[in-house]
N, C-alpha and C. Protein backbone atom coordinates (compact mmCIF):
# COMPACT_ATOMS: atom_id res chain seq x y z
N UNK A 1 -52.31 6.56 203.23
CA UNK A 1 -52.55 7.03 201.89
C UNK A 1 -51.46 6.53 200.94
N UNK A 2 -50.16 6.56 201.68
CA UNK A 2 -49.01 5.99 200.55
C UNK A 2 -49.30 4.55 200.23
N UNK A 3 -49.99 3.64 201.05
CA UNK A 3 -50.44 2.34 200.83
C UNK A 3 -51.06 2.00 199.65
N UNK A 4 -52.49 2.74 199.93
CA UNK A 4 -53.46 3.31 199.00
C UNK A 4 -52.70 3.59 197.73
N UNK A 5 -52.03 4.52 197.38
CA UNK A 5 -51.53 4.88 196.10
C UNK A 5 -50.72 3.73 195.55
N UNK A 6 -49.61 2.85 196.17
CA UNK A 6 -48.74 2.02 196.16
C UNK A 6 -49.79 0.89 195.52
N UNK A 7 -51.04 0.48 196.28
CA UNK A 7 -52.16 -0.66 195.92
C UNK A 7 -52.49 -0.24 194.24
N UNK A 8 -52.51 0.94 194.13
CA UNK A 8 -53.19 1.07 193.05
C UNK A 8 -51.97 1.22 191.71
N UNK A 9 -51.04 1.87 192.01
CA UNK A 9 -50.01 1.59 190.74
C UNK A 9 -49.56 0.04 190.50
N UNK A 10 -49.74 -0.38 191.23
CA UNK A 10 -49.22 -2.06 191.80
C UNK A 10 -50.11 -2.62 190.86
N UNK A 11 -51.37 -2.24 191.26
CA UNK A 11 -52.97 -3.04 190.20
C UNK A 11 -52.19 -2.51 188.62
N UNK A 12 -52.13 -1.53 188.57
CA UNK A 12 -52.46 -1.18 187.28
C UNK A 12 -50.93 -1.37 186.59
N UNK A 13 -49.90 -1.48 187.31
CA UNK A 13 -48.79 -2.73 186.42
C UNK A 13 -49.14 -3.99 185.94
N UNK A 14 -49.52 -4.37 187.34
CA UNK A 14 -50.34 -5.55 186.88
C UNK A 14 -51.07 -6.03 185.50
N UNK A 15 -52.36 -4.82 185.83
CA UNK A 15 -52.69 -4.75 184.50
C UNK A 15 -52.05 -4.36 183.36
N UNK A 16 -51.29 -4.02 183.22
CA UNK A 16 -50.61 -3.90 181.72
C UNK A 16 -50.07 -5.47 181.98
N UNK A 17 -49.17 -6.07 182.92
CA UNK A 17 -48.42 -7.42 182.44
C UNK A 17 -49.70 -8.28 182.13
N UNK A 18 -50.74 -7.92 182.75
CA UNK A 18 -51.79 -9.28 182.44
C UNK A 18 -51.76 -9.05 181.13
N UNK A 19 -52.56 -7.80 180.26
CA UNK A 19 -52.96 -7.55 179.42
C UNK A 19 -51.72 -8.12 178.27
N UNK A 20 -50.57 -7.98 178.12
CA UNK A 20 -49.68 -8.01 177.93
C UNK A 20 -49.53 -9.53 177.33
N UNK A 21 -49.28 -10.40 178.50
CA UNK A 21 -49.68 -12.03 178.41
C UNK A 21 -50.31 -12.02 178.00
N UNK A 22 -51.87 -11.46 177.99
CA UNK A 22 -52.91 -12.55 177.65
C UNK A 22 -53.20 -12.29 175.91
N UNK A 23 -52.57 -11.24 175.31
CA UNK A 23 -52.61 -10.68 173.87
C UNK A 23 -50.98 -11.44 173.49
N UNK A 24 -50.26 -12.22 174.33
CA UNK A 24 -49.19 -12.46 173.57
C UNK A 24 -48.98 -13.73 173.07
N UNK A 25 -47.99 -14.44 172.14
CA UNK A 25 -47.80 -15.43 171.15
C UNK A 25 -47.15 -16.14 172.62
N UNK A 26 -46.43 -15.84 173.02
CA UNK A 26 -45.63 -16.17 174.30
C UNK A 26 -45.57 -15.48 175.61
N UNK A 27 -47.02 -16.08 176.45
CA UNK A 27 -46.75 -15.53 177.70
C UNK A 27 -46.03 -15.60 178.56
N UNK A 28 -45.43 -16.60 178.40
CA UNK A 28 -44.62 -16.77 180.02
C UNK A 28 -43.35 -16.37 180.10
N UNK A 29 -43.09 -15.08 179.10
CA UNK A 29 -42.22 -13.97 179.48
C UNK A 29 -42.68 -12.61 179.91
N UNK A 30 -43.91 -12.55 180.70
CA UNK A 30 -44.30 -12.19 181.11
C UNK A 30 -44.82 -12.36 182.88
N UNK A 31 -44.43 -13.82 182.57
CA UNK A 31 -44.43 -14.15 184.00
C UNK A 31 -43.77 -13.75 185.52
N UNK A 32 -42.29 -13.84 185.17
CA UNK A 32 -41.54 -13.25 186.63
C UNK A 32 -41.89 -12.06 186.41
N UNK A 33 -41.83 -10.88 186.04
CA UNK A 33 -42.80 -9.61 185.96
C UNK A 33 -44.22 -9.71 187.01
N UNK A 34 -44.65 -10.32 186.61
CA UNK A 34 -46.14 -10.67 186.87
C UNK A 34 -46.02 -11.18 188.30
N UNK A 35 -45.13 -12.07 188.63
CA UNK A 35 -45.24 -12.62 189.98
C UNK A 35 -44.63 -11.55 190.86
N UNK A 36 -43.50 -10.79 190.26
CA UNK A 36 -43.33 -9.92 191.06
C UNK A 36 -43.96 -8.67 191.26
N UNK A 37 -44.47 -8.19 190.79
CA UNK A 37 -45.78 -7.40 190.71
C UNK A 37 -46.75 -7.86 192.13
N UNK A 38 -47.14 -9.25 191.91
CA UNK A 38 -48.22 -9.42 193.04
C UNK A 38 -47.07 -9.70 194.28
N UNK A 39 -46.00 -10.05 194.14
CA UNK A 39 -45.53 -9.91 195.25
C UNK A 39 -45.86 -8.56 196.38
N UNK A 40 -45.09 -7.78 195.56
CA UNK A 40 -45.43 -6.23 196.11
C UNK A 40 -46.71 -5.63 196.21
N UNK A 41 -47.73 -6.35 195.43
CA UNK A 41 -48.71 -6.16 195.81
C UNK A 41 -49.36 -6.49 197.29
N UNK A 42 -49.06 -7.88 197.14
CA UNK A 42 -49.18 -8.60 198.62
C UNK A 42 -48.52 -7.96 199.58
N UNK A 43 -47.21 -7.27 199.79
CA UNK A 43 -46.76 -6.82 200.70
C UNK A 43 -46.96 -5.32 201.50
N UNK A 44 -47.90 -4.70 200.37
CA UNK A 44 -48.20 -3.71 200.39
C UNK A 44 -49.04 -3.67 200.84
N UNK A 45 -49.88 -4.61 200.55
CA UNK A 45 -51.46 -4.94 201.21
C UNK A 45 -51.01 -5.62 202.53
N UNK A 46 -50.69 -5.96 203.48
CA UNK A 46 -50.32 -6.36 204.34
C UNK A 46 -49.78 -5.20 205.38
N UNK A 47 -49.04 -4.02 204.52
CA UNK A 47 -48.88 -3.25 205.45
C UNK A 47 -49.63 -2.27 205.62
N UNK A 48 -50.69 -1.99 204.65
CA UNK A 48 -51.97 -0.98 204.26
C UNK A 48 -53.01 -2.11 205.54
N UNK A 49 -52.95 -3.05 205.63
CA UNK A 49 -54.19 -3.99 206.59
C UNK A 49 -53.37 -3.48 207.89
N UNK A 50 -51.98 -3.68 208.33
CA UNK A 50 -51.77 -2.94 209.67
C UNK A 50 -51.92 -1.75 209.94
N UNK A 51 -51.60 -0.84 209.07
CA UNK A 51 -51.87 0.63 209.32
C UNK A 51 -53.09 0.75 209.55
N UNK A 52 -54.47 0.17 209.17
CA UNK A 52 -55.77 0.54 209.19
C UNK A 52 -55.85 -0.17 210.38
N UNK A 53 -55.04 -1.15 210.73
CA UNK A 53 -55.85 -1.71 212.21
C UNK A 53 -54.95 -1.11 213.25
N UNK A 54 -53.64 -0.59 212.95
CA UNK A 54 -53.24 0.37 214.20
C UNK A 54 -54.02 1.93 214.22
N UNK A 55 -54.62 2.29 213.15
CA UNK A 55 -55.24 3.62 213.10
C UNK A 55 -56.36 3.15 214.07
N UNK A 56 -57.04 2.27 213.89
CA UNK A 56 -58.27 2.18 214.27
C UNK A 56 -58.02 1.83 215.89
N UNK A 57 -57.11 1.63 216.74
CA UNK A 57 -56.94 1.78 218.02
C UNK A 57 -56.36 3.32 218.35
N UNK A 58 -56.02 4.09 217.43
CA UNK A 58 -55.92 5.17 218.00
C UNK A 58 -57.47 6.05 217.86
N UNK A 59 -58.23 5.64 216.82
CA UNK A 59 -59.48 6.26 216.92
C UNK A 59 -60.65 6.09 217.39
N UNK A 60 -60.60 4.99 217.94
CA UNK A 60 -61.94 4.50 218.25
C UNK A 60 -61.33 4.30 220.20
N UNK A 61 -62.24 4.46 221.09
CA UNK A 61 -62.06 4.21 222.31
C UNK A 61 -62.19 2.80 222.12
N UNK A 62 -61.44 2.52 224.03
CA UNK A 62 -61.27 1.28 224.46
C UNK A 62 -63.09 0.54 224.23
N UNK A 63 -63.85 1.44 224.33
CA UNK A 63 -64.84 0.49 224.86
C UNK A 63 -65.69 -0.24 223.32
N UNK A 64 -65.40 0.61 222.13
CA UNK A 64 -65.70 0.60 220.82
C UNK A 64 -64.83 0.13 220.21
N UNK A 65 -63.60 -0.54 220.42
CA UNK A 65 -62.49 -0.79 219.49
C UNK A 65 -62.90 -2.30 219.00
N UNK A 66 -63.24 -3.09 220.26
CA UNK A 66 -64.01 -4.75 219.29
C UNK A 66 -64.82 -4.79 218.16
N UNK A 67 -65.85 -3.69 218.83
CA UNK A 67 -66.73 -3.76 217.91
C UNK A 67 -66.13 -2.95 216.06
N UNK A 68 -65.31 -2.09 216.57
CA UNK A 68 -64.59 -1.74 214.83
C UNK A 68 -63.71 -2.71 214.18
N UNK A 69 -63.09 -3.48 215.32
CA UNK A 69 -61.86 -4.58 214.58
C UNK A 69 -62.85 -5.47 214.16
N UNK A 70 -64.12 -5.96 214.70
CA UNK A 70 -64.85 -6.45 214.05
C UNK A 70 -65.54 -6.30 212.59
N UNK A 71 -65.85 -5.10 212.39
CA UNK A 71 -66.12 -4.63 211.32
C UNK A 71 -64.88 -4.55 210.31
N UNK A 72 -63.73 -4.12 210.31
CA UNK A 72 -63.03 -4.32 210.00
C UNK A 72 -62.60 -5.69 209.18
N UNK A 73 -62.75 -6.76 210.05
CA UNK A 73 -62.44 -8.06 209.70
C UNK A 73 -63.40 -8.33 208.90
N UNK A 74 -64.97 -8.01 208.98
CA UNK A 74 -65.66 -8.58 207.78
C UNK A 74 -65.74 -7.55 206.80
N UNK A 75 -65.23 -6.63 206.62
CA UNK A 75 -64.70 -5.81 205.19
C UNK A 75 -64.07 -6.54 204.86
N UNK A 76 -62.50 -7.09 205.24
CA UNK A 76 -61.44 -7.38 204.65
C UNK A 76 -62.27 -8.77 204.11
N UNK A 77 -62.95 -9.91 205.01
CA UNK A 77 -63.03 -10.68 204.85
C UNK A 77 -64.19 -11.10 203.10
N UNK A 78 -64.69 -9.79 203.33
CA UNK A 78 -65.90 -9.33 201.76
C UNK A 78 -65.11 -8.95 200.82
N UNK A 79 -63.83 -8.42 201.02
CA UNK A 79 -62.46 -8.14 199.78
C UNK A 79 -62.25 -9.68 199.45
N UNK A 80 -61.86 -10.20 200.36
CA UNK A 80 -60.95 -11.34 200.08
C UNK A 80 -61.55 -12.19 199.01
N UNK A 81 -63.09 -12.25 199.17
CA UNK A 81 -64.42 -13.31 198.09
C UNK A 81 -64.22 -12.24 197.34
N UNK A 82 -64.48 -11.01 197.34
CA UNK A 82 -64.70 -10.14 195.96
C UNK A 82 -63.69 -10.15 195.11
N UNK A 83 -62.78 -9.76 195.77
CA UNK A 83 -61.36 -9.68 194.54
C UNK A 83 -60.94 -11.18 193.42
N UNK A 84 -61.65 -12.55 194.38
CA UNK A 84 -61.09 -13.48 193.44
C UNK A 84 -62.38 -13.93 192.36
N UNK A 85 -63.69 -13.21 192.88
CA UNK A 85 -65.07 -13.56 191.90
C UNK A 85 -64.71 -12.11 190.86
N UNK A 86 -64.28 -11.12 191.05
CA UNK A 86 -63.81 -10.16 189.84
C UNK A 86 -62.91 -10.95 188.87
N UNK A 87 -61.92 -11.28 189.54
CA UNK A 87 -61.23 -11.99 188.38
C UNK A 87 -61.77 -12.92 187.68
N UNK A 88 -62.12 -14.25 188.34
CA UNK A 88 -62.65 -15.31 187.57
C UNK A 88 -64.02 -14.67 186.73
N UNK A 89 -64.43 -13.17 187.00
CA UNK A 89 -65.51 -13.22 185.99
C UNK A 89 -64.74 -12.40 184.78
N UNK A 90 -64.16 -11.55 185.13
CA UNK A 90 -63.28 -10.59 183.78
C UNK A 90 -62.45 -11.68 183.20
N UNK A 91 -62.07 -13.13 183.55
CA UNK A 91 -61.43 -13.84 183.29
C UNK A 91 -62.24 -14.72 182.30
N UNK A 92 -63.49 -15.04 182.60
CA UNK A 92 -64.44 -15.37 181.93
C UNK A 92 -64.62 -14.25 180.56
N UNK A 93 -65.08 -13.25 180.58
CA UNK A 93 -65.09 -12.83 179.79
C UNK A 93 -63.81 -12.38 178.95
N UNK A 94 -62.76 -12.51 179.14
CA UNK A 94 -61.61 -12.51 177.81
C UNK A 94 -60.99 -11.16 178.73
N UNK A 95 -61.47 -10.52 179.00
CA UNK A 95 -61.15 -8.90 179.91
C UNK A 95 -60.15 -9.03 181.46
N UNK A 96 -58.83 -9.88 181.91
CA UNK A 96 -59.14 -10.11 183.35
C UNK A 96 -57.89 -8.63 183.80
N UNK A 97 -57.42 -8.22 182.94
CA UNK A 97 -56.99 -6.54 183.15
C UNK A 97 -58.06 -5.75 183.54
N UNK A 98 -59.17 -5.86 183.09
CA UNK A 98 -59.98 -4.99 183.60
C UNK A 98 -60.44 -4.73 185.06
N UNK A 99 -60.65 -6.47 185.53
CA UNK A 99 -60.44 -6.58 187.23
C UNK A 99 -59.10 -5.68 188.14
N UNK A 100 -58.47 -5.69 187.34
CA UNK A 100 -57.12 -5.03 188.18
C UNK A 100 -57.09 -3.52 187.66
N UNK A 101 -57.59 -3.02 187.02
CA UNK A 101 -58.04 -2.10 186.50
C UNK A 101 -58.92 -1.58 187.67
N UNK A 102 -60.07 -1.69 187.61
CA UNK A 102 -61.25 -1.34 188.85
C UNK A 102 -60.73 -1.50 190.34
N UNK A 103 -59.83 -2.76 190.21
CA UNK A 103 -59.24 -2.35 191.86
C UNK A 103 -58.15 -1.51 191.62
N UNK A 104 -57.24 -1.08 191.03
CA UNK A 104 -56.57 0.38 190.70
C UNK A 104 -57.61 2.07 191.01
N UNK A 105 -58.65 1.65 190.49
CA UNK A 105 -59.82 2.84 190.56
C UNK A 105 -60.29 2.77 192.08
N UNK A 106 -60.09 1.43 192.46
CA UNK A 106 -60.80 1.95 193.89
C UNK A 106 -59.44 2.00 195.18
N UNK A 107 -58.82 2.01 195.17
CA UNK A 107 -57.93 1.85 195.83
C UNK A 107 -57.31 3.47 195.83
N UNK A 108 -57.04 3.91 194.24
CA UNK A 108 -56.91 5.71 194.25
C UNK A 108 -58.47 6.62 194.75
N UNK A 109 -59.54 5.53 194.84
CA UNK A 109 -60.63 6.09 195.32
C UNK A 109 -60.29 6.14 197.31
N UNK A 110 -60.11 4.98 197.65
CA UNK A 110 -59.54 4.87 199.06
C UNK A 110 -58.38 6.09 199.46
N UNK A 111 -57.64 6.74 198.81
CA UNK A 111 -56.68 7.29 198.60
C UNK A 111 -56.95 8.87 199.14
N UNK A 112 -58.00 8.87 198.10
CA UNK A 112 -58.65 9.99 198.35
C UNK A 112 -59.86 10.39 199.54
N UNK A 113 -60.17 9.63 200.35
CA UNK A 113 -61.24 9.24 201.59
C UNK A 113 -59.82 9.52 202.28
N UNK A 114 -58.97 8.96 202.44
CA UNK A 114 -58.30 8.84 203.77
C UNK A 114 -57.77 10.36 203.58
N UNK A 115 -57.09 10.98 202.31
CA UNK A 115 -56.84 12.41 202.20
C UNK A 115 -57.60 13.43 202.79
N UNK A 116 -58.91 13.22 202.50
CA UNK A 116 -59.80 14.05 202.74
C UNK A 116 -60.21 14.06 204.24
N UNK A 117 -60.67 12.60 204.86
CA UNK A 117 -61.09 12.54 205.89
C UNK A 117 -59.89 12.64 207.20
N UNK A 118 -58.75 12.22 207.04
CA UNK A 118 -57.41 11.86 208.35
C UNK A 118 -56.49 12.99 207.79
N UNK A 119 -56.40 13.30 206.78
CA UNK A 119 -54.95 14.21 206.09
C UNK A 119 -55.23 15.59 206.75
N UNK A 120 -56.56 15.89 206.25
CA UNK A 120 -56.56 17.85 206.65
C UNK A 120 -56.30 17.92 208.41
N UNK A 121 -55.62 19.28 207.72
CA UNK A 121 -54.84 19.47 209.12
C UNK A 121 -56.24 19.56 209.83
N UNK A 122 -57.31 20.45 209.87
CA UNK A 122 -58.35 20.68 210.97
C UNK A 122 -59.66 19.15 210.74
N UNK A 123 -59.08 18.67 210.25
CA UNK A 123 -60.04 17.35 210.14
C UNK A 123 -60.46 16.92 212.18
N UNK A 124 -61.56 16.03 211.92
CA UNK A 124 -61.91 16.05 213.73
C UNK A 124 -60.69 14.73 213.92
N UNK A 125 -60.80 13.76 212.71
CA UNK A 125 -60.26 12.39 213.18
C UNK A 125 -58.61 13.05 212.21
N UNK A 126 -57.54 14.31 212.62
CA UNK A 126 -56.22 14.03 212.05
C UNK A 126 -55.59 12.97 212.57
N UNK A 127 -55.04 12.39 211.72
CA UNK A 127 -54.11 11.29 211.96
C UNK A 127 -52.88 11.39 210.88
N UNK A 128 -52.01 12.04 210.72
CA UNK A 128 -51.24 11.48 209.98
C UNK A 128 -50.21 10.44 210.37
């Protein structure tokens, strides 16, 4: 869940530096900001992709675990095309804050699934 939250303040810095640049006389003081931003984004996302694939060997049995890392991999792999066709289309349209915007919304949406479903103490799947 701290991943989750971390993904989504991360987006939505983002989005202000995009927004920021792309309304300014001079963007590219906006830039090291900006790169560092996705840095931490990237790194965050990297450790939010291990936590979900070490959760998922503690929840799923030996005999079901291929078949979830499988699934798994073609989620991530349907993020990976989605996240760069959001941009190039909010990018298209003059809007590309708004892409980082919506992945901010879904990511505090993810946030709240894993709260609800792994957090409560009497949940069937606790995991904290």
């Amino acid at each position: 869940m701290v991943c989750a939250l971390m993904l989504a303040l991360t987006s939505l810095v983002a989005s202000v530096l995009t927004d920021k640049a792309y309304h300014s006389g001079a963007p590219e003081q906006y830039f090291l900001p900006f790169l560092l931003t996705f840095f931490v984004l990237f790194a965050v996302s990297a450790l939010a992709s291990s936590a979900i694939y070490r959760s998922a060997s503690v929840l799923f049995p030996a005999n079901q675990l291929g078949i979830a890392l499988r699934w798994l991999a073609a989620c991530a792999t349907a993020g990976a095309g989605y996240i760069p066709l959001m941009w190039g289309v909010q990018s298209y349209t003059a809007t590309p804050a708004m892409a980082l915007v919506a992945f901010a919304l879904f990511y505090a949406f993810c946030a709240a699934v894993v709260a609800v479903v792994y957090l409560r103490r009497h949940s069937v799947y606790f995991n904290p």
